[in-house]
Structures are given as C-alpha cells and as structure tokens.
C-alpha atoms as a PDB file:
ATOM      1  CA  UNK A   1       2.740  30.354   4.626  1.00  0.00           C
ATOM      2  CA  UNK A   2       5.996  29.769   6.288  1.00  0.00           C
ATOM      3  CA  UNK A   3       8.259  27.026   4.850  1.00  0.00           C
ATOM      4  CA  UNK A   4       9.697  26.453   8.214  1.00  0.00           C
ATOM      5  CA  UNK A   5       8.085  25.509  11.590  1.00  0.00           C
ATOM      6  CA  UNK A   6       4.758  27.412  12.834  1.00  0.00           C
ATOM      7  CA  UNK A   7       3.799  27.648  15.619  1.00  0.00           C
ATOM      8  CA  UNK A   8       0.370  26.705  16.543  1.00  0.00           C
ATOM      9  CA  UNK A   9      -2.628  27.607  19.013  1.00  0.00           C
ATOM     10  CA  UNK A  10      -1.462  24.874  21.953  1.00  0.00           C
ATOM     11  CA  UNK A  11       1.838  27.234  21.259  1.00  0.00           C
ATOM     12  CA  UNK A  12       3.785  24.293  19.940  1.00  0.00           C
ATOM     13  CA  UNK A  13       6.094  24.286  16.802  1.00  0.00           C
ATOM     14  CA  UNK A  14       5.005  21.710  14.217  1.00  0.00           C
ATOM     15  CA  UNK A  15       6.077  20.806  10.669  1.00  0.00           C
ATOM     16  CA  UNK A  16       3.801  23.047   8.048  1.00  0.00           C
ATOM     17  CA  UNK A  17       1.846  20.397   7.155  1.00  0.00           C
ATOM     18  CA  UNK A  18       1.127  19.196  10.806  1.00  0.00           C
ATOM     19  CA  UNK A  19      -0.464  22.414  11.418  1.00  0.00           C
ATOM     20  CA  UNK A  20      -3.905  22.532   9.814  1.00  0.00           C
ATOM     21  CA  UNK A  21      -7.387  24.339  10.684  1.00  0.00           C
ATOM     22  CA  UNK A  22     -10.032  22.717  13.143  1.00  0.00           C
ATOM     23  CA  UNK A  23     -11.446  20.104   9.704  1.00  0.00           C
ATOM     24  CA  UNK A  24      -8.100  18.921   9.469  1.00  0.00           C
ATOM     25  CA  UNK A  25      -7.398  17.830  12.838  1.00  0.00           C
ATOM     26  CA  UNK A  26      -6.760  13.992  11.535  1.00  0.00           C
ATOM     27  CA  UNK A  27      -2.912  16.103  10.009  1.00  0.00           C
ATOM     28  CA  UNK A  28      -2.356  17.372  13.328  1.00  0.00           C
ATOM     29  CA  UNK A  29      -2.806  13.695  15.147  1.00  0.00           C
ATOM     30  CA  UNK A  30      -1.197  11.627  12.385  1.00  0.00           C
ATOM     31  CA  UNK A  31       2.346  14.558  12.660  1.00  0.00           C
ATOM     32  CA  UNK A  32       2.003  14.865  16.648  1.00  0.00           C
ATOM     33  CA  UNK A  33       1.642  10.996  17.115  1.00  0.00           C
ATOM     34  CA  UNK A  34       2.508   8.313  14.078  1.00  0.00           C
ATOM     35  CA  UNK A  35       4.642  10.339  11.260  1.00  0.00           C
ATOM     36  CA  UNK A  36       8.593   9.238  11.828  1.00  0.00           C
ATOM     37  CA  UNK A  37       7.923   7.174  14.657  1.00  0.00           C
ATOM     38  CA  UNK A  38       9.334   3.587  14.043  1.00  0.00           C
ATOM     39  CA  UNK A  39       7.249   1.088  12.757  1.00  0.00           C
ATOM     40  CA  UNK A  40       8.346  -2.670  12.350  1.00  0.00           C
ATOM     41  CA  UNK A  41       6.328  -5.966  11.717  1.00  0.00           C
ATOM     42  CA  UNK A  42       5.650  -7.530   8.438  1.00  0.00           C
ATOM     43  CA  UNK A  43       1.878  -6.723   8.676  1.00  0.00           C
ATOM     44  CA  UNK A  44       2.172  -3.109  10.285  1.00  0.00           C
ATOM     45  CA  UNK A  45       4.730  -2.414   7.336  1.00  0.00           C
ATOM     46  CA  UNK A  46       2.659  -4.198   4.741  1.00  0.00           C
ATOM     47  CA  UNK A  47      -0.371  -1.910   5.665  1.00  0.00           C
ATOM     48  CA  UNK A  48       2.108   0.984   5.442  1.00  0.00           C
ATOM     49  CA  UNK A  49       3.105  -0.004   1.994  1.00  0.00           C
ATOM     50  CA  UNK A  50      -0.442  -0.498   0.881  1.00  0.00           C
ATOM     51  CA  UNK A  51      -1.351   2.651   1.991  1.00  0.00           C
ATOM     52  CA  UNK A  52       1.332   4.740   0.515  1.00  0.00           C
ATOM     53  CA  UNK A  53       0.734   2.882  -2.967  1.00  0.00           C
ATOM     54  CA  UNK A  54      -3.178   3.841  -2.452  1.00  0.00           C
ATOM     55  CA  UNK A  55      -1.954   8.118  -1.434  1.00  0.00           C
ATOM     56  CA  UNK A  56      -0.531   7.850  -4.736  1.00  0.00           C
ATOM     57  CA  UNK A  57      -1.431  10.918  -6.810  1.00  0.00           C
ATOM     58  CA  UNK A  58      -4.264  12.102  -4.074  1.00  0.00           C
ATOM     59  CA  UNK A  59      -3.988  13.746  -0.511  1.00  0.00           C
ATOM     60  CA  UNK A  60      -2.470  11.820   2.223  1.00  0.00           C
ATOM     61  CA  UNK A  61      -5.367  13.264   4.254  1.00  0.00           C
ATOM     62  CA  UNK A  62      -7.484  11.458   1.977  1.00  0.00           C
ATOM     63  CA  UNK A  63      -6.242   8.239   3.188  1.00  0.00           C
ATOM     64  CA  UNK A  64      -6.285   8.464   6.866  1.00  0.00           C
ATOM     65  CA  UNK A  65      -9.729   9.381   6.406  1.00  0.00           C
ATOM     66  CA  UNK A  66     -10.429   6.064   5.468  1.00  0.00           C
ATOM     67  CA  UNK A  67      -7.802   4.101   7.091  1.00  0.00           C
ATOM     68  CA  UNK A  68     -10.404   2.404   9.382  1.00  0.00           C
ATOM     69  CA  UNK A  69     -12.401   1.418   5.981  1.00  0.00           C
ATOM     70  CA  UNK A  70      -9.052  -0.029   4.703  1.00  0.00           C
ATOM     71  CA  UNK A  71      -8.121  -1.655   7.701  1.00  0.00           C
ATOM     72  CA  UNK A  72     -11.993  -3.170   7.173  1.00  0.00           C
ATOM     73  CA  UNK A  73     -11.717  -4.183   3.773  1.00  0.00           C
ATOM     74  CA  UNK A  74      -7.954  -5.850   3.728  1.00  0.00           C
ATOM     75  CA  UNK A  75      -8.853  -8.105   6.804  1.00  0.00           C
ATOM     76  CA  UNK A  76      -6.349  -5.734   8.905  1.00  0.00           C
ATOM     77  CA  UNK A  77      -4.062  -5.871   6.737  1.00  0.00           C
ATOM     78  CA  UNK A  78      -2.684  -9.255   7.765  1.00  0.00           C
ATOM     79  CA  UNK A  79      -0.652 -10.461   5.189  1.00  0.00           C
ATOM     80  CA  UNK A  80      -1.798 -14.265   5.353  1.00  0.00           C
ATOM     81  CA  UNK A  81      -4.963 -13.088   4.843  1.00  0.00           C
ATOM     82  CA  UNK A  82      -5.063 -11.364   2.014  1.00  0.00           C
ATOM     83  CA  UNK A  83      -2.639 -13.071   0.265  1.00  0.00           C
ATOM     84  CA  UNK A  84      -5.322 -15.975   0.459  1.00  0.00           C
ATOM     85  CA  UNK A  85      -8.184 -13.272  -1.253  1.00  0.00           C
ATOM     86  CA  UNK A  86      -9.828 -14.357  -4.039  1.00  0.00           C
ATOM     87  CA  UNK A  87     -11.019 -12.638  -7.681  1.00  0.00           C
ATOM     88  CA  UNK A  88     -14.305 -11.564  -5.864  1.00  0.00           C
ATOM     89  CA  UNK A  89     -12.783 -10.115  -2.996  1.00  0.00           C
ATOM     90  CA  UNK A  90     -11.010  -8.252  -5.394  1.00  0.00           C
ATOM     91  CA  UNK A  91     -14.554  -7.464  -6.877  1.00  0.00           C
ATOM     92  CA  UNK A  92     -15.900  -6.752  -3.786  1.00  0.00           C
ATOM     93  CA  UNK A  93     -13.250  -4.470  -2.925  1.00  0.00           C
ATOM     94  CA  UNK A  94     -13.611  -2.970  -6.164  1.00  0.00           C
ATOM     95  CA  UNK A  95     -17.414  -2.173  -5.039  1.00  0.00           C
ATOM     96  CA  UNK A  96     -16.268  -0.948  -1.339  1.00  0.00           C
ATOM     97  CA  UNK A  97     -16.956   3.284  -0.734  1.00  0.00           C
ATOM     98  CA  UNK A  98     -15.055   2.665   2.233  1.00  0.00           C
ATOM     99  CA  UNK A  99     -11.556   2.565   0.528  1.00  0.00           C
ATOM    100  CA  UNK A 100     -10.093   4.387  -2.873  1.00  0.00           C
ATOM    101  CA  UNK A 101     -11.685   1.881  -5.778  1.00  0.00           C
ATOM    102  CA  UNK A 102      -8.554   1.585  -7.964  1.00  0.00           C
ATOM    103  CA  UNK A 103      -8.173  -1.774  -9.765  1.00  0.00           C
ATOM    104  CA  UNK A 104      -4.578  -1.006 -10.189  1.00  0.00           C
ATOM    105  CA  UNK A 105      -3.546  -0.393  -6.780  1.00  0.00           C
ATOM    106  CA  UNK A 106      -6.319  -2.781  -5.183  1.00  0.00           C
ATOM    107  CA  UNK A 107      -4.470  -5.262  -7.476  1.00  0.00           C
ATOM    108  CA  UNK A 108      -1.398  -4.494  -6.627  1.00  0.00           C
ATOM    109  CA  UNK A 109      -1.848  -4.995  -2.711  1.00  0.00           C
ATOM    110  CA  UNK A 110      -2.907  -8.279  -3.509  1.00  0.00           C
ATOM    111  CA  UNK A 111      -0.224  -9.163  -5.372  1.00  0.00           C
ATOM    112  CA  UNK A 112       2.460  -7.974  -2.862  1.00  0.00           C
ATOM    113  CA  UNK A 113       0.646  -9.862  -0.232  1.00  0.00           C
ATOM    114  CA  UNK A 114       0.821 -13.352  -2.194  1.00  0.00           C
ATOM    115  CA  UNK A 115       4.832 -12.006  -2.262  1.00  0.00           C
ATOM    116  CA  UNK A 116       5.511 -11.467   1.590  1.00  0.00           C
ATOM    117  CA  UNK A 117       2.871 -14.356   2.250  1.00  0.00           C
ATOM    118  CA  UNK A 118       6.190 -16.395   0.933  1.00  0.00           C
ATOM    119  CA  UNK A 119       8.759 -15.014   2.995  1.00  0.00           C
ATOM    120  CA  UNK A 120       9.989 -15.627   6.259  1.00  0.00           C
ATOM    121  CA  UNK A 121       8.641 -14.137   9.458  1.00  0.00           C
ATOM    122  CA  UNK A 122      10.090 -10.756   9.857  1.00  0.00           C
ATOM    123  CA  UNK A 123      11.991 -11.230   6.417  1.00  0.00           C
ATOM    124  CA  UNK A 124       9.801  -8.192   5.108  1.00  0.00           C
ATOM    125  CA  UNK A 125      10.746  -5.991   8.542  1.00  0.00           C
ATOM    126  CA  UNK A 126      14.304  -6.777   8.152  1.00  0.00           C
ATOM    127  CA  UNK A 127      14.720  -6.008   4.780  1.00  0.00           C
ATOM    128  CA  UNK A 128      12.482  -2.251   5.153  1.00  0.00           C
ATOM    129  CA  UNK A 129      14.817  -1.610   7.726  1.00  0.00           C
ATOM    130  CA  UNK A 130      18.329  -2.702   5.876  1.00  0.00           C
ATOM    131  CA  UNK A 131      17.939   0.637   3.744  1.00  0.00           C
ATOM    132  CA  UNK A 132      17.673   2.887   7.088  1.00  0.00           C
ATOM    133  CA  UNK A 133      20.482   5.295   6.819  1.00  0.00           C
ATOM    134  CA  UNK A 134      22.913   5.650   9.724  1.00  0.00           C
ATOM    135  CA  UNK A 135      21.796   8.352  12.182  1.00  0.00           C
ATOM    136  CA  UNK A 136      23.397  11.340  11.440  1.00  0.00           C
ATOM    137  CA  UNK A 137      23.845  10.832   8.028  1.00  0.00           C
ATOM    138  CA  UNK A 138      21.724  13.611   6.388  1.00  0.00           C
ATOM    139  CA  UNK A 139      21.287  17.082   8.067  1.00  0.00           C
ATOM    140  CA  UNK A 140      18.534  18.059   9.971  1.00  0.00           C
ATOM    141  CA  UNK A 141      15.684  19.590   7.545  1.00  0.00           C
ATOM    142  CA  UNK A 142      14.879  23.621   8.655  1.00  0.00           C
ATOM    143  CA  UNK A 143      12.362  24.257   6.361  1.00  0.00           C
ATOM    144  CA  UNK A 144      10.265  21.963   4.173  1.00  0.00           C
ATOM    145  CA  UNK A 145      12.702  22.556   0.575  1.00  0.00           C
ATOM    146  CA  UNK A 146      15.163  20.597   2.665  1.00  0.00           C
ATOM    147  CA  UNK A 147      13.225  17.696   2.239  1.00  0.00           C
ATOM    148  CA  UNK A 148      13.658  15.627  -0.832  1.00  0.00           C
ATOM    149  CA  UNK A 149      10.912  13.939  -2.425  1.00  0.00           C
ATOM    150  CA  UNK A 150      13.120  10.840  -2.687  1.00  0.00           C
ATOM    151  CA  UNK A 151      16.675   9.550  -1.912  1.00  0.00           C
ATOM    152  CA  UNK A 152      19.473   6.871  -3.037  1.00  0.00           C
ATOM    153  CA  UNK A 153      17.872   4.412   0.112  1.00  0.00           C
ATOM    154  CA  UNK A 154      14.663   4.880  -1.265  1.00  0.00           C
ATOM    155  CA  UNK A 155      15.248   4.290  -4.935  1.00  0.00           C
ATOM    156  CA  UNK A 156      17.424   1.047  -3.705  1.00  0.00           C
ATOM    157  CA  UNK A 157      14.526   0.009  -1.587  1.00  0.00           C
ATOM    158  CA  UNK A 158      12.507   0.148  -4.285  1.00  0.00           C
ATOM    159  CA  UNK A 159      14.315  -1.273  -6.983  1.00  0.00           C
ATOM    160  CA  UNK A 160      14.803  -3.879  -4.334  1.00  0.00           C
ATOM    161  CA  UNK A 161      11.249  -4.242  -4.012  1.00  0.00           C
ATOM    162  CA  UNK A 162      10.386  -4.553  -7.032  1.00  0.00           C
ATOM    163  CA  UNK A 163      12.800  -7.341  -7.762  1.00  0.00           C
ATOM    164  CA  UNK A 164      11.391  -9.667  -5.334  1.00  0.00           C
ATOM    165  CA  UNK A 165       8.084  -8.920  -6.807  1.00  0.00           C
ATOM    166  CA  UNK A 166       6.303  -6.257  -5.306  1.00  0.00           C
ATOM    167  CA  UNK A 167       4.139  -3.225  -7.111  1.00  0.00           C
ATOM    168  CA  UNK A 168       3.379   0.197  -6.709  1.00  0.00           C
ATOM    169  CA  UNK A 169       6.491   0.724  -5.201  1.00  0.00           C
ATOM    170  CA  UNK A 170       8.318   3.477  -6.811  1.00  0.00           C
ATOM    171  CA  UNK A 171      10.951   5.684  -5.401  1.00  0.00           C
ATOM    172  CA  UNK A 172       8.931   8.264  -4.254  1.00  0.00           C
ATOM    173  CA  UNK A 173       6.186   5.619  -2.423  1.00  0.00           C
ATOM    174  CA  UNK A 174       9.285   4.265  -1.073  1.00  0.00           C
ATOM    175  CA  UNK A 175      10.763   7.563   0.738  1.00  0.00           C
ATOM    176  CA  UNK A 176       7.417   8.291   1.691  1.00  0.00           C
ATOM    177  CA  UNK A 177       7.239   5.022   3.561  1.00  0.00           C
ATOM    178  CA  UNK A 178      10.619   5.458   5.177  1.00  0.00           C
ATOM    179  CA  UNK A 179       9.407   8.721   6.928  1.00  0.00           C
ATOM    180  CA  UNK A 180       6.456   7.851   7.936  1.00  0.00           C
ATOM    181  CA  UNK A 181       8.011   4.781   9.557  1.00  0.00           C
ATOM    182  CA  UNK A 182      10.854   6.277  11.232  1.00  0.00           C
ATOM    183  CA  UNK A 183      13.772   5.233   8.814  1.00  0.00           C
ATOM    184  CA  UNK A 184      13.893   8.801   8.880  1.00  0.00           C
ATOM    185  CA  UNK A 185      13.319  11.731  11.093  1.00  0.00           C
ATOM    186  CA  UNK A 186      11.762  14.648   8.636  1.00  0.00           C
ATOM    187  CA  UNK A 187      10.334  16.302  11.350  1.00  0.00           C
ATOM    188  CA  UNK A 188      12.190  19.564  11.025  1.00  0.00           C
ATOM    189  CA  UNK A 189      14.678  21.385  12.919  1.00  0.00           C
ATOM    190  CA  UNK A 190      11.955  23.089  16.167  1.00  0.00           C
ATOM    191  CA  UNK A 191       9.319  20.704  15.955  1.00  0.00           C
ATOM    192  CA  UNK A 192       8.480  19.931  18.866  1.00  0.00           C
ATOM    193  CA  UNK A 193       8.073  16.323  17.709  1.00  0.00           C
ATOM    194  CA  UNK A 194      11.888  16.105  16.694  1.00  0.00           C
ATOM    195  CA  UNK A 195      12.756  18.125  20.009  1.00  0.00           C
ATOM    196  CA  UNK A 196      10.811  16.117  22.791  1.00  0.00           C
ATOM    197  CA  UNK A 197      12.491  13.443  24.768  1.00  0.00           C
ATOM    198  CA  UNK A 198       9.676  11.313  23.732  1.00  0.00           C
ATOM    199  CA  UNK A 199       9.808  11.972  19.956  1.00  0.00           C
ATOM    200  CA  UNK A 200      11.326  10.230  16.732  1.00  0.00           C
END
C-alpha cells in the first residue's frame, strides 16, 4: 500500500487511512467529514479528549463504532454532568457493552470532568487552542512518514494538562487530539480534503 495519497472508487485522493473497503466505511466518513476540521467548546473538546484517552492502545475505528454508546453512557459528554457522576455510575459504566469497559480510562474521564467542571466557560477551549501552531509553521505532510506521532505543542499541551489535573493525557493522546480537531491540518499534500475550498 501506498504511503502517499490513493485514490479511491468516487476517483478522489484521500489520506491512506481514509481509504478503506465497503466494512470500513465509518474511516472514510470520519477523514472526508470530521478529521482536522476545527472543533471548539469545552464539552465538544472534552468528548474529544475522552475519546482519544479511550483509542488508547486499540483501533480508532474501534471507537467511532461506539461513539453513539459513549455519547449514551457519559450523558453527551457534558461536562457538568459527569463531573456530578457518582461511584455507581462509574459501576454502571463499568457494566456498559456499549463503550470500552476500562476502569482506568472510565476513571480517568471522570476525573477530568470534576477538573474542567471548575473552570471557566470556554477556559478549557481557550487553553486547547493556545498550543495551535501558527499556520504555516510545519510543512505540508506528502506521505504518511511525514507525520509525527507527536510534537513540542503536543507534549506542552500535555504536560500542561496534566498540571491542572487532567489524566490520560499523554503526548501522543495529545497530538492525536490536535489533528483531529483542526489545530492541525494532517491531511496530506492531494487530499482532496486539504485541497477543497471547503476543507481544513
């Protein structure tokens, strides 16, 4: 497989990954329509945060196959809400087929919700988006190498993170939040994504 762009059936370039066979359609949606494009709100980014602590060591297709189970189970993610869960939510979430059943993480999401629950509104959007780095500043990606599995943003963002309390927030979980909420643009060079008026 190419490391580059391919080009698919609807005879549109796409990122590797965004290219997948007919049972992995939910790739194809999720790089055509949600992956780099920018996301802000303290709840929109707290279910983004949650969700890249929970893709931790599995697929990322294993997630958005049970986003709307997630989005069930963590009251939609609304940060008041779950910061205001109790030790048998936690259980119950614990019991739930719908999400990934992983004490840590389940515990962790929690936790960082009691955090934000604290701050200001749109304290948690601003400070996301204070380690976006100027447009421009990185070349374009051509093939999938040139993407780096983290970067000096996201380890600050993390470290950052983690100082004001928040978990499951390593470097990696940090970059991988970034892209997928347009503090980057990883689409790479041809993709049609990166190329249309209308993309990231």
């Amino acid at each position: 497989m190419t490391d580059g762009v391919v080009i698919g059936p609807d005879g549109l370039a796409r990122c590797p990954w965004g290219l997948e066979d007919a049972s992995r359609e939910d790739y194809r949606r999720y790089h055509d329509t949600e992956w780099g494009v920018p996301v802000r709100g303290d709840d929109a980014l707290f279910e983004r945060i949650c969700l890249e602590a929970f893709q931790s060591g599995l697929s990322w297709l294993t997630i958005l196959r049970r986003r709307e189970g997630f989005r069930a189970a963590f009251a939609g993610f609304s940060i008041a809400k779950v910061a205001a869960f109790t030790e048998a939510d936690a259980e119950r979430l614990l019991a739930d087929p719908g999400i990934i059943r992983n004490r840590a993480k389940i515990g962790a999401a929690l936790a960082n919700a009691k955090v934000a629950a604290e701050w200001a509104p749109g304290e948690l959007t601003e400070l996301v988006w204070s380690f976006a780095p100027p447009a421009g500043a990185r070349p374009v990606p051509h093939t999938a190498a040139d993407v780096p599995p983290l970067t000096p943003e996201s380890t600050a963002l993390s470290k950052e993170l983690k100082r004001r309390g928040f978990r499951f927030v390593g470097p990696t979980t940090a970059y991988a939040l970034m892209q997928a909420c347009g503090l980057v643009n990883d689409h790479l060079a041809g993709c049609h994504v990166r190329t249309s008026p209308s993309g990231v």
